[in-house]
C-alpha atoms as a PDB file:
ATOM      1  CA  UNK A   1     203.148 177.599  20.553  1.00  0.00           C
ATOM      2  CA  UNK A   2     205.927 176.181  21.987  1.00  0.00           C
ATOM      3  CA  UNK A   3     205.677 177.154  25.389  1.00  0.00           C
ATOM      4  CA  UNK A   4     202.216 175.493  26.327  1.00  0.00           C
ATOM      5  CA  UNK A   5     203.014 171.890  25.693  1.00  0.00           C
ATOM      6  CA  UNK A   6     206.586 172.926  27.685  1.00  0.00           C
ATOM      7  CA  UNK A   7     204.435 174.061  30.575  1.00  0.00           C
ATOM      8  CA  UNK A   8     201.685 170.917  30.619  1.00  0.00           C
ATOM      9  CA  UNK A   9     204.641 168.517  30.226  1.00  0.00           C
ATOM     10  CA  UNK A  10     206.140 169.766  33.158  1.00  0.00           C
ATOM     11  CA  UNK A  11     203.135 170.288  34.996  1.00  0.00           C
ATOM     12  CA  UNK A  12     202.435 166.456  34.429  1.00  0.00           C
ATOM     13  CA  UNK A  13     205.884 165.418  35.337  1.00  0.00           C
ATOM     14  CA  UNK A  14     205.177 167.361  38.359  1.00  0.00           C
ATOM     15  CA  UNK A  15     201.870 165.998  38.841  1.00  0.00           C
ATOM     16  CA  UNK A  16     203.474 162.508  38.866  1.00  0.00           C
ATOM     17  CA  UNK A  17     205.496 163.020  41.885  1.00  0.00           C
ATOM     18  CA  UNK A  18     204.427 160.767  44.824  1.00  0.00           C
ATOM     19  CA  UNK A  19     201.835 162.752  47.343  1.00  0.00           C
ATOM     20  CA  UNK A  20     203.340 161.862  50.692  1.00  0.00           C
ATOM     21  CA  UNK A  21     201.292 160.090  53.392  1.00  0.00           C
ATOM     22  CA  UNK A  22     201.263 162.858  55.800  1.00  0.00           C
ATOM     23  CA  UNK A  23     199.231 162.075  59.847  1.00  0.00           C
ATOM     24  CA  UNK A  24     198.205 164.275  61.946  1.00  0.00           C
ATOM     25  CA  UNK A  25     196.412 163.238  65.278  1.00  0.00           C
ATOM     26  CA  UNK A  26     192.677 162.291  65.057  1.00  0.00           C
ATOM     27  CA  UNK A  27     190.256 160.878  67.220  1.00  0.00           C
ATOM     28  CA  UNK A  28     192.878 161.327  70.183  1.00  0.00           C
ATOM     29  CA  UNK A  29     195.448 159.033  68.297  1.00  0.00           C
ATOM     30  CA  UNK A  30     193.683 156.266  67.537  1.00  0.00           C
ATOM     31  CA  UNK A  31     193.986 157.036  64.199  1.00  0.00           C
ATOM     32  CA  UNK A  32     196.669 158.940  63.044  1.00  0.00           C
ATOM     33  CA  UNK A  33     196.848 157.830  58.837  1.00  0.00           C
ATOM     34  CA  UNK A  34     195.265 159.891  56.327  1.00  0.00           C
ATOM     35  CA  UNK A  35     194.422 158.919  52.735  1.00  0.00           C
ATOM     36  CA  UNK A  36     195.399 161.083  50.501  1.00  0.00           C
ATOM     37  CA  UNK A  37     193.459 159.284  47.706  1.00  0.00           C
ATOM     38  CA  UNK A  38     191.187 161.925  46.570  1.00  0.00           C
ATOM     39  CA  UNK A  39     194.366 164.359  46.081  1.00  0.00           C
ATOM     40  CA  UNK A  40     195.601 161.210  44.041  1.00  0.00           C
ATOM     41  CA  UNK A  41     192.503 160.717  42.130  1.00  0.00           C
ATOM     42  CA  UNK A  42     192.593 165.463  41.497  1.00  0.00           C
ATOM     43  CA  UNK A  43     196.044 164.500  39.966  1.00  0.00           C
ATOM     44  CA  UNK A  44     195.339 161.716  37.641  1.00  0.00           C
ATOM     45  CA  UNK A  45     192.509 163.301  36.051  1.00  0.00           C
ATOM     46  CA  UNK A  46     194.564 166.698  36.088  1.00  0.00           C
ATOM     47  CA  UNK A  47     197.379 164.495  34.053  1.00  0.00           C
ATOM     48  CA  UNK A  48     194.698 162.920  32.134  1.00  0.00           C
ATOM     49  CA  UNK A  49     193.347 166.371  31.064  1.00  0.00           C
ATOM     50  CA  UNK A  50     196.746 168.149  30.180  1.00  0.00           C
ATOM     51  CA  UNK A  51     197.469 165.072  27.968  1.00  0.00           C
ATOM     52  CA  UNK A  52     194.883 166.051  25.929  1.00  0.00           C
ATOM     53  CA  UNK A  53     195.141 168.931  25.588  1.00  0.00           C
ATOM     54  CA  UNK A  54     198.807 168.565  24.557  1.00  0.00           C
ATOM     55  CA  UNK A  55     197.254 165.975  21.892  1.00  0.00           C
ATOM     56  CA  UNK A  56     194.893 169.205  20.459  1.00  0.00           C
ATOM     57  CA  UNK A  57     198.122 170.861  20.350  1.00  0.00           C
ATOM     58  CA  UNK A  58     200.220 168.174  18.158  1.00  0.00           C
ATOM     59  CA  UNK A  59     197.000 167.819  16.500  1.00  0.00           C
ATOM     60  CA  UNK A  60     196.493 171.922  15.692  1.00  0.00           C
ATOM     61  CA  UNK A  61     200.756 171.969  14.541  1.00  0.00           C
ATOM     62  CA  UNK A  62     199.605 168.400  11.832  1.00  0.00           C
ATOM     63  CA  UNK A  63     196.830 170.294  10.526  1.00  0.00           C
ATOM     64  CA  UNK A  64     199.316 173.451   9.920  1.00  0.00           C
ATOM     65  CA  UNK A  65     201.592 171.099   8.490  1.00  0.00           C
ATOM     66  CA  UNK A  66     199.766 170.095   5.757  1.00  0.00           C
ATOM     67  CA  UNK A  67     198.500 173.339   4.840  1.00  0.00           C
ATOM     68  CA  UNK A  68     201.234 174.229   4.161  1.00  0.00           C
ATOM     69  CA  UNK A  69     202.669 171.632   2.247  1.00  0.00           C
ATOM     70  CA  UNK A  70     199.556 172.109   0.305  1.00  0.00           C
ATOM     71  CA  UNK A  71     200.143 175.672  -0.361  1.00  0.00           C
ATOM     72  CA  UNK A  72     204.074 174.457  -1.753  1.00  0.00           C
ATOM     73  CA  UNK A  73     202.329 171.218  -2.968  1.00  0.00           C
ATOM     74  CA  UNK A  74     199.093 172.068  -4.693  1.00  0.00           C
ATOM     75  CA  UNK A  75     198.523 168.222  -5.441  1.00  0.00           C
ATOM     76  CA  UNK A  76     199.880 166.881  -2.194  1.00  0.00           C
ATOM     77  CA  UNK A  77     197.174 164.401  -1.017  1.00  0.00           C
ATOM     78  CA  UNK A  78     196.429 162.472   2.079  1.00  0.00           C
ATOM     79  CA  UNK A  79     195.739 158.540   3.119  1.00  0.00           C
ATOM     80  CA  UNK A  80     191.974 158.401   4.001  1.00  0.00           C
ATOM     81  CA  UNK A  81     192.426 158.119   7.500  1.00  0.00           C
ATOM     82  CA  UNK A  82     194.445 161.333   7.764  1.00  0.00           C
ATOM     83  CA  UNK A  83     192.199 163.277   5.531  1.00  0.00           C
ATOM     84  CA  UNK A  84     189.043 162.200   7.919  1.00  0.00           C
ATOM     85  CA  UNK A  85     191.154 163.514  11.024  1.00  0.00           C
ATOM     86  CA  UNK A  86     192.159 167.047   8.865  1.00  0.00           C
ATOM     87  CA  UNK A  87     188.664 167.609   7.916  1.00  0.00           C
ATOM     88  CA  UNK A  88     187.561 167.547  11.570  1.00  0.00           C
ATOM     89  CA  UNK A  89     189.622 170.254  12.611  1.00  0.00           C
ATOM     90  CA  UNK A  90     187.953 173.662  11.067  1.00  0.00           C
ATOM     91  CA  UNK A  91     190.012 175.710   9.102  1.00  0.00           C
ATOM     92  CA  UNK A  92     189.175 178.973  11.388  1.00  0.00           C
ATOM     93  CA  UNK A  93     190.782 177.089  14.100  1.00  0.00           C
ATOM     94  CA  UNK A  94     193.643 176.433  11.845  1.00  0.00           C
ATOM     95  CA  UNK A  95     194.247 180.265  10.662  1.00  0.00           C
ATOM     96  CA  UNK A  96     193.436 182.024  13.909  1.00  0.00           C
ATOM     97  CA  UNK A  97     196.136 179.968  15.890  1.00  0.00           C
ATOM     98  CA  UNK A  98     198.256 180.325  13.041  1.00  0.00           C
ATOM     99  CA  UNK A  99     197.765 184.195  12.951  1.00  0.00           C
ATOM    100  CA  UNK A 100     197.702 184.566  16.850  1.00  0.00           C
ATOM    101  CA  UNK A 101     193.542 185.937  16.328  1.00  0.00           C
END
């Protein structure tokens, strides 16, 4: 699972460079400056997306964590707050990104 927060890390890092403020001739030179907000605004929320899913990803490789150190540690327990965050993350999920299924 290590290469998909690789690839959205660098994705973002590449998503971060500046977007040049290209012209081309419109409206016979009068104006020749175009915006290139809305490509801005595409890349943000592109960023904004791939950070989360890189958080599901941490979040998937915590989850594993402690199953295992519950399967070493039959009587490891958890603070409340991290048991409310395990509990939300199905089990399934757990084993079938664990086992690749």
């Amino acid at each position: 699972m290590e290469k998909s927060p690789v690839a959205l890390a660098m994705e973002n890092k590449e998503l971060a460079m500046p977007v040049s403020v290209d012209y081309l001739p419109v409206a016979g030179d009068i104006e020749d400056m175009v915006a290139n907000a809305s490509r801005v605004v595409e890349r943000v929320r592109q960023q904004i997306g791939n950070r989360f899913t890189l958080l599901d990803i941490e979040r998937i490789h915590a989850d594993q964590a402690i199953d295992l150190r519950r399967q070493q540690q039959p009587g490891f327990t958890l603070s409340p707050a991290t048991a409310g965050l395990y509990m939300r993350c199905p089990e399934s999920l757990r084993s079938s990104i664990a086992t690749g299924r």
